[in-house]
N, C-alpha and C. Protein backbone atom coordinates (compact mmCIF):
# COMPACT_ATOMS: atom_id res chain seq x y z
N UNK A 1 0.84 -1.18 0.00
CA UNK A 1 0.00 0.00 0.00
C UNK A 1 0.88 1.25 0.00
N UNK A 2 0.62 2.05 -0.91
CA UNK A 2 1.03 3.54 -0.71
C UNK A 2 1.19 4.18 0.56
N UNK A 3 1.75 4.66 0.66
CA UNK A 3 2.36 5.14 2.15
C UNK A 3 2.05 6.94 1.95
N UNK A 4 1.48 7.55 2.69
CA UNK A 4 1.11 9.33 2.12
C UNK A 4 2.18 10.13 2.11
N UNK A 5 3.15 9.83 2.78
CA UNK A 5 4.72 10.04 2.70
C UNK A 5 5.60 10.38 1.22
N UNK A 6 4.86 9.06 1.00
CA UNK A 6 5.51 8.86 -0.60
C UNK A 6 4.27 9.25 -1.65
N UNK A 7 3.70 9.49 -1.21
CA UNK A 7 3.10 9.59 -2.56
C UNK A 7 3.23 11.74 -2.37
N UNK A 8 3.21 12.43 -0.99
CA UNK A 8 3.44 13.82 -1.20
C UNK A 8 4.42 13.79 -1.44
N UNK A 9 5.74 13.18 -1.30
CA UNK A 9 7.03 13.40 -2.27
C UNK A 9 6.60 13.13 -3.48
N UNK A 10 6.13 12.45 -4.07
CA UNK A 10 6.28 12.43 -5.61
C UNK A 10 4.95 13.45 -6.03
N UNK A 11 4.39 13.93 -5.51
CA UNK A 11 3.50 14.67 -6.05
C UNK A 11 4.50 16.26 -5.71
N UNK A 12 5.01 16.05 -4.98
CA UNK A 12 6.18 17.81 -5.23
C UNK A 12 6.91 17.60 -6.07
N UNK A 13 7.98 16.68 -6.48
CA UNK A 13 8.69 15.82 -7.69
C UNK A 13 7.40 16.14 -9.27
N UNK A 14 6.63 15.81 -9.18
CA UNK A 14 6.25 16.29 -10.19
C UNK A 14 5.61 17.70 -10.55
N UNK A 15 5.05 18.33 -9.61
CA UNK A 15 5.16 20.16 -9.59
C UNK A 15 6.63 20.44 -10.27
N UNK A 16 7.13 19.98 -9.20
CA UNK A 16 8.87 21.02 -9.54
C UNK A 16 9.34 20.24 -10.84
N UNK A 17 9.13 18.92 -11.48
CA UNK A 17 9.22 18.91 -12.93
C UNK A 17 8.26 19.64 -14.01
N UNK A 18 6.81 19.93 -14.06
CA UNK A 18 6.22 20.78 -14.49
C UNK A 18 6.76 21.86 -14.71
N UNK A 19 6.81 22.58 -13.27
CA UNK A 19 7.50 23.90 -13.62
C UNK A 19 9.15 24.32 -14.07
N UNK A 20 9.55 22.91 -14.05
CA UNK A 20 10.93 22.94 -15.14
C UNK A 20 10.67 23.26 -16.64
N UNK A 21 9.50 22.20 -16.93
CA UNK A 21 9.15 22.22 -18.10
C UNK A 21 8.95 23.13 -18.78
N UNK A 22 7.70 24.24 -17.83
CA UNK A 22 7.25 24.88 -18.71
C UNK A 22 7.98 26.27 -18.61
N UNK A 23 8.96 26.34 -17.92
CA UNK A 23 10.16 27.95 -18.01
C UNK A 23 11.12 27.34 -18.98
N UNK A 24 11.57 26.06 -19.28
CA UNK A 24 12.19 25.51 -20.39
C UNK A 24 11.33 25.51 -21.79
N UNK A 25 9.85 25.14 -21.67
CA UNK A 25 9.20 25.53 -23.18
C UNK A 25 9.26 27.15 -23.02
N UNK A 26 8.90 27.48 -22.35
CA UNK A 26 8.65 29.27 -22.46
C UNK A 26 10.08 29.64 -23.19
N UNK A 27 11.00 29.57 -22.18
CA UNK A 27 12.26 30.42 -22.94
C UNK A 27 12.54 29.63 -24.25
N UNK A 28 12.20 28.63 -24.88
CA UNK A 28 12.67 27.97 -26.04
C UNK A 28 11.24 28.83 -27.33
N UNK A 29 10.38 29.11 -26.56
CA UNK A 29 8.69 29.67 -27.45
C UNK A 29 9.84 31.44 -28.07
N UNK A 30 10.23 31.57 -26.79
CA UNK A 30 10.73 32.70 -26.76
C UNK A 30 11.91 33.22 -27.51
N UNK A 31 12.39 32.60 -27.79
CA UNK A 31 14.02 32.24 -28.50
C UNK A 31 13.40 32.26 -29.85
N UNK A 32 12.27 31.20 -29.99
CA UNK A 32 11.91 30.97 -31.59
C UNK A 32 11.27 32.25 -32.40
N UNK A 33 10.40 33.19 -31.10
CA UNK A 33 9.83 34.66 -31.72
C UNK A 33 10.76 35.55 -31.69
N UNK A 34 12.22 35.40 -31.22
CA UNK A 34 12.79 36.47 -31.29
C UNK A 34 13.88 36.03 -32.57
N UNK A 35 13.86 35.02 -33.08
CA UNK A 35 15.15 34.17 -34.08
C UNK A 35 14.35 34.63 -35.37
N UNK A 36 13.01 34.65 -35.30
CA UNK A 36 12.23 35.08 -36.45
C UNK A 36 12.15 36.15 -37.15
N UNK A 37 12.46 36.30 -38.73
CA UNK A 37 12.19 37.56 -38.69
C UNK A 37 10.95 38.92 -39.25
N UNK A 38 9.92 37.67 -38.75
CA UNK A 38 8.33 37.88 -38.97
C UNK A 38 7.85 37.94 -37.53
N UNK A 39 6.26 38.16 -38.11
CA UNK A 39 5.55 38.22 -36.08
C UNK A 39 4.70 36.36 -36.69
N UNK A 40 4.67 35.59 -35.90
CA UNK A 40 4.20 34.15 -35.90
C UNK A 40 2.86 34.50 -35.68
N UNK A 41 2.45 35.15 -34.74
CA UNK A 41 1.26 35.21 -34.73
C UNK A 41 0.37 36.10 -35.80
N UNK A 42 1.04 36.89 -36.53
CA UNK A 42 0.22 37.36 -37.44
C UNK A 42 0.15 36.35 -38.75
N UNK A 43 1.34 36.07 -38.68
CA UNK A 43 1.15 35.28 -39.97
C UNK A 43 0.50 33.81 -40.02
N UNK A 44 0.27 33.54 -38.92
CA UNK A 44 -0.62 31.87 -38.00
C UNK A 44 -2.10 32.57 -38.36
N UNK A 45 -2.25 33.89 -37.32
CA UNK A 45 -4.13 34.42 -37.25
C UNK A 45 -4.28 35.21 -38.35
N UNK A 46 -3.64 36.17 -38.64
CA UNK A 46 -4.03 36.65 -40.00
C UNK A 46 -3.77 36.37 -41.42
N UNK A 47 -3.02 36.13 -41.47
CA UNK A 47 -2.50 35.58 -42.87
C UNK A 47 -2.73 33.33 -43.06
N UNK A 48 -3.43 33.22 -42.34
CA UNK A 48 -3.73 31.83 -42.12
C UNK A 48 -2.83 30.61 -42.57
N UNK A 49 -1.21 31.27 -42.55
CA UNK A 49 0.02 30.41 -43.04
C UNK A 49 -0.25 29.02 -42.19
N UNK A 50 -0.94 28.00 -42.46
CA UNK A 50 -0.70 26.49 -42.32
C UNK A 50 0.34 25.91 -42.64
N UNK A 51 1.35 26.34 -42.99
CA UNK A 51 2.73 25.62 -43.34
C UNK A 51 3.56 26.02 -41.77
N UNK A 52 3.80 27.48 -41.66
CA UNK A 52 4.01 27.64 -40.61
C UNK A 52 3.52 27.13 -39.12
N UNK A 53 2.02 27.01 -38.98
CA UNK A 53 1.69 26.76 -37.69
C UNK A 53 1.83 24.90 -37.69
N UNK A 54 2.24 23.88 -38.84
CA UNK A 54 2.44 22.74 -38.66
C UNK A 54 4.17 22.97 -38.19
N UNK A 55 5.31 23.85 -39.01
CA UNK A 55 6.49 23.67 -38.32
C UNK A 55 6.20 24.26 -36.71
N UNK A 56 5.37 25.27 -36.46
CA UNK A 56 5.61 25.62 -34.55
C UNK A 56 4.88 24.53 -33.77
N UNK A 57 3.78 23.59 -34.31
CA UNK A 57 3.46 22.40 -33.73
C UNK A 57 4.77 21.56 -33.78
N UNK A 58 5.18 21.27 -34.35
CA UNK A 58 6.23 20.30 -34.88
C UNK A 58 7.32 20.49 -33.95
N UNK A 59 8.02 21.41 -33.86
CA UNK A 59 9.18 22.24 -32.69
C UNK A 59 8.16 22.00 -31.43
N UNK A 60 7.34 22.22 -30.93
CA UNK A 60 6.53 22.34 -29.78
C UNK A 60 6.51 21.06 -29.44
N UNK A 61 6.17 19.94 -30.03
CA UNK A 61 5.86 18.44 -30.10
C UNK A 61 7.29 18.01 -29.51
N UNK A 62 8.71 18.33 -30.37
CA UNK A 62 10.08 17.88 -30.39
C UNK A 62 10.20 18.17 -29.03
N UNK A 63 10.15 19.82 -28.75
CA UNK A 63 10.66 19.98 -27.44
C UNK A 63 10.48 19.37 -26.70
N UNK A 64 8.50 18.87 -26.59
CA UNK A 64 7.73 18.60 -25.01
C UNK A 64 8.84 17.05 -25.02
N UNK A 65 8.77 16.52 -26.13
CA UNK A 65 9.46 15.18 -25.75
C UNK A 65 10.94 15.10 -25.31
N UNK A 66 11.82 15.95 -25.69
CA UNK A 66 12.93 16.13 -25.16
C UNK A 66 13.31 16.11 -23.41
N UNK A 67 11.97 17.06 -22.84
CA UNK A 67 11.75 17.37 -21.91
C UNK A 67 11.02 15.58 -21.04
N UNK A 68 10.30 15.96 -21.58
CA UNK A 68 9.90 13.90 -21.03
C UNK A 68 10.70 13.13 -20.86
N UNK A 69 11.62 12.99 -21.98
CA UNK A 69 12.82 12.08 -21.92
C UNK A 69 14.04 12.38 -20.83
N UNK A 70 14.17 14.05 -20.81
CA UNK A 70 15.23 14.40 -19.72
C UNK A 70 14.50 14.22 -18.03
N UNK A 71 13.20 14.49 -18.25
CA UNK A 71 12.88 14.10 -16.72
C UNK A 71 12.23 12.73 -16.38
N UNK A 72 12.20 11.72 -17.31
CA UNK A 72 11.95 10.10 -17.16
C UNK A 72 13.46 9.64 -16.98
N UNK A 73 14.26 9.98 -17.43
CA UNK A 73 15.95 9.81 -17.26
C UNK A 73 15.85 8.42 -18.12
């Protein structure tokens, strides 16, 4: 049986990997709008570029798994 010990350690273990994650996607979201030398979001909502919003899915997809893989070890 689960012990409540262990299971509030691994439930802080996974907060504090979350919030690894997502200041690691942020600054990588962030890197990609500033490397650009367009605005993404205009050309995603206004200009309805589908070529583009499959490569920022695509990078978004790569990263999250990178990140899975570095915190599954």
């Amino acid at each position: 049986m689960l012990d409540i010990s262990q299971l509030l350690k691994a439930s802080i273990a996974t907060l504090i990997f979350v919030a690894i994650g997502l200041v690691v996607f942020a600054v990588a979201f962030i890197i990609i709008t500033k490397v650009t030398p367009f605005s993404i979001r205009k050309e995603i909502e206004e200009d309805q570029n589908t070529a583009l919003a499959i490569v920022i899915g695509s990078v978004i997809l790569g990263l999250s798994w990178i990140i899975a893989a570095a915190i599954h070890g």
